[in-house]
C-alpha atoms as a PDB file:
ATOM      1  CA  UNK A   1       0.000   0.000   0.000  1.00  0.00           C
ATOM      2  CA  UNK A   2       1.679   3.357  -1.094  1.00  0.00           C
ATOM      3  CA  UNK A   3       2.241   6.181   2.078  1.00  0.00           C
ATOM      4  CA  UNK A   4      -0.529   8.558   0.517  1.00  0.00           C
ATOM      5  CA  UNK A   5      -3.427   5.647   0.856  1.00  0.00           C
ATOM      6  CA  UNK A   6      -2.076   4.891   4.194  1.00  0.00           C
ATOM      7  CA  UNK A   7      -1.724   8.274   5.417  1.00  0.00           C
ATOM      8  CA  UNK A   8      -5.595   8.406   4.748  1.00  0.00           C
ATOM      9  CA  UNK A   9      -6.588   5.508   6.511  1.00  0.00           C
ATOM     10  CA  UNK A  10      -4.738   6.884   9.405  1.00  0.00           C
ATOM     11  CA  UNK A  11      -6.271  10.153   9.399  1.00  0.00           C
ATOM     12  CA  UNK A  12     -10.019   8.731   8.853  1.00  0.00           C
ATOM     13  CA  UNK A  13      -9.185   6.421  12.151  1.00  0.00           C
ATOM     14  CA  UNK A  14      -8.294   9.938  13.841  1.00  0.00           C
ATOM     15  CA  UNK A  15     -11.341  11.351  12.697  1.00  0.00           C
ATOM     16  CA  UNK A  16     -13.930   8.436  13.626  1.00  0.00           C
ATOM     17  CA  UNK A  17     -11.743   7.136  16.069  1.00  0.00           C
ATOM     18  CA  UNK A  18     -12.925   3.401  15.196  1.00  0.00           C
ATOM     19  CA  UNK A  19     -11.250   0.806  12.978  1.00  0.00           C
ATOM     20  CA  UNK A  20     -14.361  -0.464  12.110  1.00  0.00           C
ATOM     21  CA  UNK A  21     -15.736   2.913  10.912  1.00  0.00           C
ATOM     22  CA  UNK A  22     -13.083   3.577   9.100  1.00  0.00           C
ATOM     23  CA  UNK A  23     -13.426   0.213   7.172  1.00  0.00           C
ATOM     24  CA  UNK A  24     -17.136   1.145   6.419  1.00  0.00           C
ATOM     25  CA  UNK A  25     -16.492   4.668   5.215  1.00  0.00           C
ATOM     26  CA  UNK A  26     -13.457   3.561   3.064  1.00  0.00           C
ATOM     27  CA  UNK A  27     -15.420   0.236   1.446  1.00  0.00           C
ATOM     28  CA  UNK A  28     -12.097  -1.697   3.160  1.00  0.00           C
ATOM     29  CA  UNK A  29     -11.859  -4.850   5.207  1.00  0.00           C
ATOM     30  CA  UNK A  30     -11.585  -3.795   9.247  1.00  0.00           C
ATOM     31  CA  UNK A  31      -8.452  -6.285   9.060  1.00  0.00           C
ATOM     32  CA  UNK A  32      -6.799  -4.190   5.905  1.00  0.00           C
ATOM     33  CA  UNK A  33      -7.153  -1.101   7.881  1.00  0.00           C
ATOM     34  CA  UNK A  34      -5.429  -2.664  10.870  1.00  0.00           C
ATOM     35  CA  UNK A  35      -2.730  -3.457   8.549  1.00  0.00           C
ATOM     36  CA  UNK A  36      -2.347  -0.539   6.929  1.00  0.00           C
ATOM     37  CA  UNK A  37      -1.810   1.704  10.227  1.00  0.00           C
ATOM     38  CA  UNK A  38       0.518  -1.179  11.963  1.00  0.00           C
ATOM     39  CA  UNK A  39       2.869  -0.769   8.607  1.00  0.00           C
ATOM     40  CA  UNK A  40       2.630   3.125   8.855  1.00  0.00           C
ATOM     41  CA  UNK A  41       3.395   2.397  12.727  1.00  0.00           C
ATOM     42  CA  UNK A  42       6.082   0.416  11.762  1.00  0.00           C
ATOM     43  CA  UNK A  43       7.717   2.674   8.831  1.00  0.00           C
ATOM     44  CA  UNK A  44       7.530   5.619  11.118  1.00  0.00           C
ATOM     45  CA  UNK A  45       8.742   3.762  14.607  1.00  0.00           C
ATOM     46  CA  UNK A  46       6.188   4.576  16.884  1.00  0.00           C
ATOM     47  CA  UNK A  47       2.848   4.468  18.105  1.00  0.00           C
ATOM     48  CA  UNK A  48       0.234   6.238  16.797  1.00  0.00           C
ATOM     49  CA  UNK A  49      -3.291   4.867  18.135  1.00  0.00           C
ATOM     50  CA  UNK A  50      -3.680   3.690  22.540  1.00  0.00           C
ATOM     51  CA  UNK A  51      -6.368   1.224  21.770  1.00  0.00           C
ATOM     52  CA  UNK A  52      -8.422  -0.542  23.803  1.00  0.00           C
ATOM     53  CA  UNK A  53     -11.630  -2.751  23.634  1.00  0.00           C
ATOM     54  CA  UNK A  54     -13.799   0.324  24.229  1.00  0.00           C
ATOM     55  CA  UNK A  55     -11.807   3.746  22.785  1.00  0.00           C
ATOM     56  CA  UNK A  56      -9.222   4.574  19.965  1.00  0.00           C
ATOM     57  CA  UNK A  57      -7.089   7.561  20.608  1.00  0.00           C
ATOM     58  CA  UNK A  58      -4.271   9.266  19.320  1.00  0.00           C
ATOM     59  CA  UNK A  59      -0.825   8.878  21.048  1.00  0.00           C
ATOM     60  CA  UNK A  60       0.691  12.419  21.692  1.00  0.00           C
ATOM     61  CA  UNK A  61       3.103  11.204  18.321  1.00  0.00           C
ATOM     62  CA  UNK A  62      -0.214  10.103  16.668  1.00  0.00           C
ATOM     63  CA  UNK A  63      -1.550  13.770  17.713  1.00  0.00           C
ATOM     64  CA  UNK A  64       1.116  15.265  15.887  1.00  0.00           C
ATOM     65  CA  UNK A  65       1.174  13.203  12.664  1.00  0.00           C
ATOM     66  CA  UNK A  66      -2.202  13.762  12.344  1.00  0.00           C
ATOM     67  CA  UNK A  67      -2.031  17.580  11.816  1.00  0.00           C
ATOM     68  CA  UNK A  68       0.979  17.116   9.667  1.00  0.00           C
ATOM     69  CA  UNK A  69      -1.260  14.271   7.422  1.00  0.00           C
ATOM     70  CA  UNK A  70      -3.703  16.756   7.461  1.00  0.00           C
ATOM     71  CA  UNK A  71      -1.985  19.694   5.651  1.00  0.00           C
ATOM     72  CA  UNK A  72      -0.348  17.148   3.380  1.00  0.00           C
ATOM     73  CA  UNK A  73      -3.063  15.777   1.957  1.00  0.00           C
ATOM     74  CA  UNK A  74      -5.142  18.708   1.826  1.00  0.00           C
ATOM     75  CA  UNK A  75      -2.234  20.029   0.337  1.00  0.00           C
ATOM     76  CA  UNK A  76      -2.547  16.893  -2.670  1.00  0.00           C
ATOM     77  CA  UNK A  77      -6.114  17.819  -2.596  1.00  0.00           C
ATOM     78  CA  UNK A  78      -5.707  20.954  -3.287  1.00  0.00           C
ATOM     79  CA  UNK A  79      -3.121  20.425  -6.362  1.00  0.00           C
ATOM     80  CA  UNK A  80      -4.647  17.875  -8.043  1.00  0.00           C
ATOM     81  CA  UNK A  81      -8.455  20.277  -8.131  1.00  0.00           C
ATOM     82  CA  UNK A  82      -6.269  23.306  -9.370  1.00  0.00           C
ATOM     83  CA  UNK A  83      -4.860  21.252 -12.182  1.00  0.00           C
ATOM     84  CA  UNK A  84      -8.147  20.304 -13.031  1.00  0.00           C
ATOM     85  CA  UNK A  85      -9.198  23.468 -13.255  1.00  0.00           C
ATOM     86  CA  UNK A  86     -11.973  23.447 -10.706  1.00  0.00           C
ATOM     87  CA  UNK A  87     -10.526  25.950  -8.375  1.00  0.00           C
ATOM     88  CA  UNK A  88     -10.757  28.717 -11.243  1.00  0.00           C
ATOM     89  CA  UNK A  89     -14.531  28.074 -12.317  1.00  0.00           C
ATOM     90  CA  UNK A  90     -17.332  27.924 -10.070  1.00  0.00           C
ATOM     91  CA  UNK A  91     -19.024  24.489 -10.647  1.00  0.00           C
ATOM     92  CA  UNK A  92     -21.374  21.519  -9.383  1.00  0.00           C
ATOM     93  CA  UNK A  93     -23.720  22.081  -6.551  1.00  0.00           C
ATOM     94  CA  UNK A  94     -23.409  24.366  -3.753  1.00  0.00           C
ATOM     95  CA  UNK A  95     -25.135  23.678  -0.625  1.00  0.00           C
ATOM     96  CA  UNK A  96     -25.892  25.985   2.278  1.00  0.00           C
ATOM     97  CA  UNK A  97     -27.523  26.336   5.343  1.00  0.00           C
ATOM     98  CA  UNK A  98     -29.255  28.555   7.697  1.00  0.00           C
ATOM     99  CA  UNK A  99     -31.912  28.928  10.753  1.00  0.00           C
ATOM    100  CA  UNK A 100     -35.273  28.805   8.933  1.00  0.00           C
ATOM    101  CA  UNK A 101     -36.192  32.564   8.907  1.00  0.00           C
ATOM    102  CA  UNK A 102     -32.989  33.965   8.642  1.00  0.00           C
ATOM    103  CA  UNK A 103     -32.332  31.733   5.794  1.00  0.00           C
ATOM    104  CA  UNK A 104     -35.869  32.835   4.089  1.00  0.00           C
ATOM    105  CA  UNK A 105     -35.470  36.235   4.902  1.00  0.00           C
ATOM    106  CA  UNK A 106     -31.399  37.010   4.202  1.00  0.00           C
ATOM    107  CA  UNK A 107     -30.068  33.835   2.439  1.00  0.00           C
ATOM    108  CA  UNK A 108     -32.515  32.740  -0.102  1.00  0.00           C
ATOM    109  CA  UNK A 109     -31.796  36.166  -1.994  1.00  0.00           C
ATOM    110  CA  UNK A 110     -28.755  35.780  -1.912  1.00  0.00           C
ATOM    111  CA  UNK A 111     -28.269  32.350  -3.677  1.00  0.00           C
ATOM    112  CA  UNK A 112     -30.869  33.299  -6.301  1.00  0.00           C
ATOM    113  CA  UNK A 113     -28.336  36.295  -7.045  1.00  0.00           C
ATOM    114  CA  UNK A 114     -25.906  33.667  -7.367  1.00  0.00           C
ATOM    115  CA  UNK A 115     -27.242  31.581  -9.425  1.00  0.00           C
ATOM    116  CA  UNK A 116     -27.776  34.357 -11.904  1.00  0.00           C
ATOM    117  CA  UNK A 117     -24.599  35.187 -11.639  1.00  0.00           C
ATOM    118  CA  UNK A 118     -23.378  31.549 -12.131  1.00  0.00           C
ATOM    119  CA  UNK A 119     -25.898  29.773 -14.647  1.00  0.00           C
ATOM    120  CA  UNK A 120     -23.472  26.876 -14.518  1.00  0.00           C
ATOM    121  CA  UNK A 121     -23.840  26.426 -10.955  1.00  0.00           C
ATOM    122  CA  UNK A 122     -26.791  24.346  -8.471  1.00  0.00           C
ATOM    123  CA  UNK A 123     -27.550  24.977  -5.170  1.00  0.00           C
ATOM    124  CA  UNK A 124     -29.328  23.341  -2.651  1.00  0.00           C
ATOM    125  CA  UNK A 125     -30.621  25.021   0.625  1.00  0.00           C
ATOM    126  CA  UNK A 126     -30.868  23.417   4.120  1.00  0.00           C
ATOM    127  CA  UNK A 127     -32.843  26.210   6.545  1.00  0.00           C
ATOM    128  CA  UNK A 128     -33.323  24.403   9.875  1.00  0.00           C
ATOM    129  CA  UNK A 129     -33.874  25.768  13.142  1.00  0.00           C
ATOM    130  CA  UNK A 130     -30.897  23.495  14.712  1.00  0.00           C
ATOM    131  CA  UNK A 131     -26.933  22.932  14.495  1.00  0.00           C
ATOM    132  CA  UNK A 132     -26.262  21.386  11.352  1.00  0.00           C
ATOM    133  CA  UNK A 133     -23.216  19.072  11.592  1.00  0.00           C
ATOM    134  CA  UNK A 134     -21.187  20.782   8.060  1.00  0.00           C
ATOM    135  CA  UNK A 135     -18.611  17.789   7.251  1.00  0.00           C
ATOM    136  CA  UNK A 136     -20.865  14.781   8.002  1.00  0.00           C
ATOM    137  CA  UNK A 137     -24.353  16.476   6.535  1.00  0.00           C
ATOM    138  CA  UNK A 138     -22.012  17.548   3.283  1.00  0.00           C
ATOM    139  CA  UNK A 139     -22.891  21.513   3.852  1.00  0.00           C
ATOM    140  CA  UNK A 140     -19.770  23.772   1.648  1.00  0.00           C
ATOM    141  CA  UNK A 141     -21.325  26.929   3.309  1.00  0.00           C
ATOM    142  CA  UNK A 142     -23.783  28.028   6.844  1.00  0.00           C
ATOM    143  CA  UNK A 143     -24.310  31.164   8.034  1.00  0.00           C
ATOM    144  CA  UNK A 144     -25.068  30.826  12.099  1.00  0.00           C
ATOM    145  CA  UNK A 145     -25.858  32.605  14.595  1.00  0.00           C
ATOM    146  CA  UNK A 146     -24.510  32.794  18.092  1.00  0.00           C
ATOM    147  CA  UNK A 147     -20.992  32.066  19.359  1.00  0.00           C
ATOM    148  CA  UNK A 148     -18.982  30.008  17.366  1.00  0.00           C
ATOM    149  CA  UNK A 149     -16.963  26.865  19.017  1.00  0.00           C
ATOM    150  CA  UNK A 150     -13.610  25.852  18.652  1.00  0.00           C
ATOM    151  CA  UNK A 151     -14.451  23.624  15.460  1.00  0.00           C
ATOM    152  CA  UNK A 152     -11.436  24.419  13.168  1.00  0.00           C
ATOM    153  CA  UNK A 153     -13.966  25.885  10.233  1.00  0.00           C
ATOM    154  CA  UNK A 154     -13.340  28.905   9.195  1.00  0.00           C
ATOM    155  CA  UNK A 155     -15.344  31.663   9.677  1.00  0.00           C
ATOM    156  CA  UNK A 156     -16.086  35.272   8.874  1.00  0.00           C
ATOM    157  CA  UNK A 157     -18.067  37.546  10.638  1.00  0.00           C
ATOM    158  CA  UNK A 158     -20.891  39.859   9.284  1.00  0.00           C
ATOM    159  CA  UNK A 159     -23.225  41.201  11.486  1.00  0.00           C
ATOM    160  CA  UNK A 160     -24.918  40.863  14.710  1.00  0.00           C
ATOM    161  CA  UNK A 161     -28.556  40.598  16.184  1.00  0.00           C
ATOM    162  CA  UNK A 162     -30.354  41.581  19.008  1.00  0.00           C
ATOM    163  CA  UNK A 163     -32.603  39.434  21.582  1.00  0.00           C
ATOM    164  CA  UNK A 164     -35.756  42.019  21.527  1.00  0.00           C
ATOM    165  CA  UNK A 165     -38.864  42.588  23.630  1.00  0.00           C
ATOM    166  CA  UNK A 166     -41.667  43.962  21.192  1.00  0.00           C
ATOM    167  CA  UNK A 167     -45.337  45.307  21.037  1.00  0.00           C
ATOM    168  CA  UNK A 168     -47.801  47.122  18.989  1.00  0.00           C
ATOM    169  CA  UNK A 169     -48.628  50.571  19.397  1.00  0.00           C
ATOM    170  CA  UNK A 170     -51.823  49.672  19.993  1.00  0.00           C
ATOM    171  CA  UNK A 171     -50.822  47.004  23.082  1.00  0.00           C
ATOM    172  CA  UNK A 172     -48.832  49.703  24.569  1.00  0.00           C
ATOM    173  CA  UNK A 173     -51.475  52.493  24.649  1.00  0.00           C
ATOM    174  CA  UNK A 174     -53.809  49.913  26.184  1.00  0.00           C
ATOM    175  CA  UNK A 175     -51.472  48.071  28.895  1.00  0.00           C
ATOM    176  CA  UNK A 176     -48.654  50.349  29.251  1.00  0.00           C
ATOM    177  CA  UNK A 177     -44.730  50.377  28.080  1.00  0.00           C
ATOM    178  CA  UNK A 178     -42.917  47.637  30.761  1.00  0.00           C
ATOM    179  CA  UNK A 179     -40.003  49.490  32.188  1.00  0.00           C
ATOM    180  CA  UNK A 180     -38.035  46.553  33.550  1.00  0.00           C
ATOM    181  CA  UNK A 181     -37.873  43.378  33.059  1.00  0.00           C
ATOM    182  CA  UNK A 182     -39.994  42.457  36.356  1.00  0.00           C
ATOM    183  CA  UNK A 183     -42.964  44.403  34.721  1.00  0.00           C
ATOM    184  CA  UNK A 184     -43.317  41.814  31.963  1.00  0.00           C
ATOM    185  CA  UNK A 185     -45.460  39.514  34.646  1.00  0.00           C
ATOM    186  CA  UNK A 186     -48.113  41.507  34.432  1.00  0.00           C
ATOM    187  CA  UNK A 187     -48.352  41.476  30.447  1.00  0.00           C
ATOM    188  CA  UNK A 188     -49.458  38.958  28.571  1.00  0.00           C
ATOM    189  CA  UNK A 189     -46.638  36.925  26.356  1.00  0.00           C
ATOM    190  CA  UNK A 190     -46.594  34.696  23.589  1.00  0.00           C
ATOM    191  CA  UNK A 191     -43.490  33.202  22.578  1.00  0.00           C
ATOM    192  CA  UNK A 192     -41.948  30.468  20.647  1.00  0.00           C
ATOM    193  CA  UNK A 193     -41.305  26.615  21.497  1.00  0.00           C
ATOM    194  CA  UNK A 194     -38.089  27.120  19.106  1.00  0.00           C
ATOM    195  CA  UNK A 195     -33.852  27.091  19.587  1.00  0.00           C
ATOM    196  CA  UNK A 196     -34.048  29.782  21.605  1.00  0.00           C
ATOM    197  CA  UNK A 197     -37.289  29.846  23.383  1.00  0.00           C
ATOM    198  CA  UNK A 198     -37.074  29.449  27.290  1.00  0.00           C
ATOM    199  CA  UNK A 199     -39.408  30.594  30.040  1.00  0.00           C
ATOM    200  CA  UNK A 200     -36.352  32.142  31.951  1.00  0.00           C
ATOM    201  CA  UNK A 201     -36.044  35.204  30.088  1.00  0.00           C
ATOM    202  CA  UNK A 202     -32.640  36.624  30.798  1.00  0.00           C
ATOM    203  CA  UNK A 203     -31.608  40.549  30.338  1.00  0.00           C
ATOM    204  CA  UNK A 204     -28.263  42.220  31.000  1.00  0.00           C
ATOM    205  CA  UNK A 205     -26.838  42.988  35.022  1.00  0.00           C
ATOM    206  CA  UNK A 206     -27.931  39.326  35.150  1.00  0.00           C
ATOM    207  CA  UNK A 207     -31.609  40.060  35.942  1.00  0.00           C
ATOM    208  CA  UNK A 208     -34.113  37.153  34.947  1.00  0.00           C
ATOM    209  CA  UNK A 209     -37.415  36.828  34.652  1.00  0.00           C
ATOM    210  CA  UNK A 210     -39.679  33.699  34.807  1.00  0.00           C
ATOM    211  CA  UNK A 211     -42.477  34.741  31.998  1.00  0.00           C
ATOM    212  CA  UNK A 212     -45.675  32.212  31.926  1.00  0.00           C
ATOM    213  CA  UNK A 213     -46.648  32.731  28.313  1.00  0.00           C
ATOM    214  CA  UNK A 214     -50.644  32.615  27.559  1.00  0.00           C
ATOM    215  CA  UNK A 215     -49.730  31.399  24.044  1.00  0.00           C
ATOM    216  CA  UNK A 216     -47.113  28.847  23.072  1.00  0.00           C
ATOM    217  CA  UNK A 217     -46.211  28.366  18.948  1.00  0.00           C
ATOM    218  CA  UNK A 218     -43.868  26.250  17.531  1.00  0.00           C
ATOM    219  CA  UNK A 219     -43.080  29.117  15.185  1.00  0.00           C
ATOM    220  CA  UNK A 220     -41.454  32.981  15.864  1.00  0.00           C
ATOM    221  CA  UNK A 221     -44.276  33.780  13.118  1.00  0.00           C
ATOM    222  CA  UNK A 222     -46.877  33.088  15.481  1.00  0.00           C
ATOM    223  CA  UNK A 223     -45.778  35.173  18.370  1.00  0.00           C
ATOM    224  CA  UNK A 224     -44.862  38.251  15.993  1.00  0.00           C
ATOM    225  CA  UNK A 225     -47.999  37.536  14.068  1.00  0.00           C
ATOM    226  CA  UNK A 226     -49.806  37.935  17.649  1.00  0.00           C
ATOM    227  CA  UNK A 227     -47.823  40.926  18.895  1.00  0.00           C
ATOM    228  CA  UNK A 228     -48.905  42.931  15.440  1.00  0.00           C
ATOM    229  CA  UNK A 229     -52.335  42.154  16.300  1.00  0.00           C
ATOM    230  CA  UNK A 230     -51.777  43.930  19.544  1.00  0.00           C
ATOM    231  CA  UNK A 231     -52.674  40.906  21.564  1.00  0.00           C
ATOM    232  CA  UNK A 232     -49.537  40.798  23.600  1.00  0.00           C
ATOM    233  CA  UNK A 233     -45.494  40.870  23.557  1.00  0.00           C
ATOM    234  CA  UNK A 234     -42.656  38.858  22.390  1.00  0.00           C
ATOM    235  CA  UNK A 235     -39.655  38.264  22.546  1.00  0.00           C
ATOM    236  CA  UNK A 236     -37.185  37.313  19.233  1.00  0.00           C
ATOM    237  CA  UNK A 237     -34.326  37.865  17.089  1.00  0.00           C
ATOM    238  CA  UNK A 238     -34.263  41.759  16.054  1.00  0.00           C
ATOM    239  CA  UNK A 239     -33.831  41.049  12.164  1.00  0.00           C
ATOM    240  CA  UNK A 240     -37.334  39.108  11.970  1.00  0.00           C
ATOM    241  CA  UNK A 241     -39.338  42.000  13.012  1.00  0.00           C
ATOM    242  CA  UNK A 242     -37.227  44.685  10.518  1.00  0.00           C
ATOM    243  CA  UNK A 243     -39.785  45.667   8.885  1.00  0.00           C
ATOM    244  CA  UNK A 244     -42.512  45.845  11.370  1.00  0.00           C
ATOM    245  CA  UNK A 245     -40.110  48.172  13.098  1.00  0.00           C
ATOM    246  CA  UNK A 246     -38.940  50.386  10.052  1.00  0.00           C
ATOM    247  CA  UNK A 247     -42.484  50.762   9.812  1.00  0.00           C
ATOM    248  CA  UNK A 248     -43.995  51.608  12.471  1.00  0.00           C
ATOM    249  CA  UNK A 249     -46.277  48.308  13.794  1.00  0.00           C
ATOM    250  CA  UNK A 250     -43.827  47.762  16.530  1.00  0.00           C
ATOM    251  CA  UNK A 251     -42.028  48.986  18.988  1.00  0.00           C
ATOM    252  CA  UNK A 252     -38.824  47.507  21.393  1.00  0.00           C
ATOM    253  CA  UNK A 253     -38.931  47.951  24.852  1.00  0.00           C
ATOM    254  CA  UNK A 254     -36.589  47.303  27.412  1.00  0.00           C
ATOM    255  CA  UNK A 255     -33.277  48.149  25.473  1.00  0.00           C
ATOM    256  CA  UNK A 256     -31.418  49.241  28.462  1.00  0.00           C
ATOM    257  CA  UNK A 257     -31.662  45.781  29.534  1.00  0.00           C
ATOM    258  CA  UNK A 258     -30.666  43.647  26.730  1.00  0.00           C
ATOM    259  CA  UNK A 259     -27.903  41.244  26.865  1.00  0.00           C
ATOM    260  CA  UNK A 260     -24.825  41.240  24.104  1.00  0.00           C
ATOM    261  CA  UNK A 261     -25.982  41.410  20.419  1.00  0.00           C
ATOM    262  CA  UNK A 262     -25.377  37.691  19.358  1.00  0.00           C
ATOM    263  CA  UNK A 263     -22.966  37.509  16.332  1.00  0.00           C
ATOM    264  CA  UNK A 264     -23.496  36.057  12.868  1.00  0.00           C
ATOM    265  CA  UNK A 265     -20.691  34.024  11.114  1.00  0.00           C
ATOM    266  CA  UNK A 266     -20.784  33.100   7.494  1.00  0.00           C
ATOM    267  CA  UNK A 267     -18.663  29.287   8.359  1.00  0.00           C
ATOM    268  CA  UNK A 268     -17.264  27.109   5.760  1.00  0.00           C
ATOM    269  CA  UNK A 269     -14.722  24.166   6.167  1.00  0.00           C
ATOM    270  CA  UNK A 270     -11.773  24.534   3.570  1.00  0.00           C
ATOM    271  CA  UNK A 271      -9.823  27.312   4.527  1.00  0.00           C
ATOM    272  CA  UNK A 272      -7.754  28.648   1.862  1.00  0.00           C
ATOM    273  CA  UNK A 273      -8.363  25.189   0.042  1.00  0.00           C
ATOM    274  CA  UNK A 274     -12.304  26.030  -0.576  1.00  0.00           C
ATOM    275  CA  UNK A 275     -13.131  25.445  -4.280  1.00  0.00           C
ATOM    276  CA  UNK A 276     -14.678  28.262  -6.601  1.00  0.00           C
ATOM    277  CA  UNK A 277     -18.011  27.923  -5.880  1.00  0.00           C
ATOM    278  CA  UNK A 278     -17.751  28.515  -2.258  1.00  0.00           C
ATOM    279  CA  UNK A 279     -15.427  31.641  -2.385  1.00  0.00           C
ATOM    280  CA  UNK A 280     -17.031  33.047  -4.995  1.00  0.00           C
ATOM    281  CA  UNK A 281     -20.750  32.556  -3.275  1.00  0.00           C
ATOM    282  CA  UNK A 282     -18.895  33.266   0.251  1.00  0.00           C
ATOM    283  CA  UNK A 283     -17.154  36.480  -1.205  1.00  0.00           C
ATOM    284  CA  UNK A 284     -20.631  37.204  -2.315  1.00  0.00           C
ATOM    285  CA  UNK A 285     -22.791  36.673   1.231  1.00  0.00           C
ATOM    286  CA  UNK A 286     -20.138  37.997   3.382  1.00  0.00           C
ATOM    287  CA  UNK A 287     -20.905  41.287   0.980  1.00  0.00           C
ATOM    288  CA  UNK A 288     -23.994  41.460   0.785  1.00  0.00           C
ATOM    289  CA  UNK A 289     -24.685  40.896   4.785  1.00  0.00           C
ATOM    290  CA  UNK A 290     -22.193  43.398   6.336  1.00  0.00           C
ATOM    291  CA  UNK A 291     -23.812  45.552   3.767  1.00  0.00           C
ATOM    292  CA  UNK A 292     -27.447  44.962   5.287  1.00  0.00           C
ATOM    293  CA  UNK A 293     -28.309  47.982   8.028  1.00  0.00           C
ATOM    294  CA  UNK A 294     -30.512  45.386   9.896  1.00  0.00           C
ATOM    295  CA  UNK A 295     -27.548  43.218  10.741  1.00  0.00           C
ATOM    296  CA  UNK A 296     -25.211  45.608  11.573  1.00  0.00           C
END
């Protein structure tokens, strides 16, 4: 078996940290896989897996090797797509993902523009309201909100949004403006089952509130849709009420006492190794959002 095959063996173990995995995922014998890392062991001259009946991990050798197989066969990746030509032309399907409004609202328009722009090119759109997994779900582009983790993807920032507490005009002339966040127990609430829907409603100075909603939705459509109606208050993202608030049919309250806006990342996985059609579509979002007054 040549050193570049084995190399990737050894670097899918590292990733799945399983044998057996790996032998699935590579259409390989477990026993051929074995082999191939024992040789590589053996060719190098020392350990790169502690196994035991339960767990595969990387030695602090293995630990190292693995970055270094990493950038080397990214590196042969990378080489053999550039002298294919792919890197220069934008081609084959692009698929990207977002929560479900945002993605409606700020993404969708963007990949029709891109698809104009490319008439080559395919896309494929994944807006869910929950953490999308971008390697193992096959995502080349997702543009998340919140604070990132650790994850190695890379990731450029392009706005930020607010946690807001809105009303109608018409709710506040009735019931009164709430002018902390203990007043909101005597208003009436409705509010999302979603991501980010909790009955502990937390605002800055680490004051909470425990708000006992008279209307529960599985969508943030619902409780706007209800708060325009002037039947009570809610609580979401700033950028899904922009318009409502450019125009007029609703009003924050409480701004003094909102937490940290919550940032918004445009993440893909290749680094400087991503093909055309994600820096061309990612040159295009990042753009397009840090140019949108709502986000930033």
């Amino acid at each position: 078996m040549d050193r570049w095959q084995a190399m990737r063996i050894f670097a899918k173990v590292a990733e799945t940290a399983s044998f057996a995995e790996t032998a699935r995922l590579m259409h390989m014998s477990p026993p051929a896989v074995t082999r191939a890392v024992a040789a590589l062991e053996e060719t190098i001259g020392a350990r790169l897996f502690v196994r035991t009946t339960r767990s595969v991990k990387l030695t602090e050798a293995g630990g190292r090797y693995y970055e270094d197989c990493r950038r080397i066969l990214s590196d042969i990746v990378e080489a053999e797509a550039a002298a294919a030509g792919s890197y220069a032309t934008p081609s084959g399907t692009l698929t990207v993902t977002a929560s479900v409004l945002f993605g409606h609202m700020h993404v969708l328009p963007i990949v029709t523009d891109y698809l104009d722009a490319y008439s080559t090119m395919a896309a494929r759109t994944l807006f869910v309201d929950r953490q999308v997994n971008i390697v193992e779900e096959g995502i080349d582009v997702a543009v998340r909100i919140g604070h990132l983790s650790d994850s190695g993807l890379t990731a450029a920032r392009v706005g930020s949004v607010r946690r807001v507490v809105c009303g109608s005009p018409a709710y506040f002339e009735r019931h009164g403006v709430p002018q902390s966040p203990q007043d909101l127990r005597d208003h009436r609430v409705a509010m999302s089952t979603g991501a980010w829907a909790s009955m502990e409603w937390r605002f800055a100075q680490d004051q909470r509130v425990t708000v006992h909603p008279a209307l529960m939705s599985n969508t943030n459509e619902a409780g706007i849709a209800a708060a325009l109606a002037g039947w009570g208050l809610t609580r979401v993202l700033h950028y899904q009420i922009g318009s409502a608030l450019l125009g007029g049919r609703l009003q924050v309250v409480l701004a003094d006492y909102e937490e940290e806006p919550l940032p918004i990342h445009v993440v893909y996985p290749e680094g400087r190794q991503a093909p055309a059609k994600v820096r061309t579509f990612v040159d295009l979002a990042v753009a397009r959002l840090r140019a949108n007054r709502l986000l930033n």
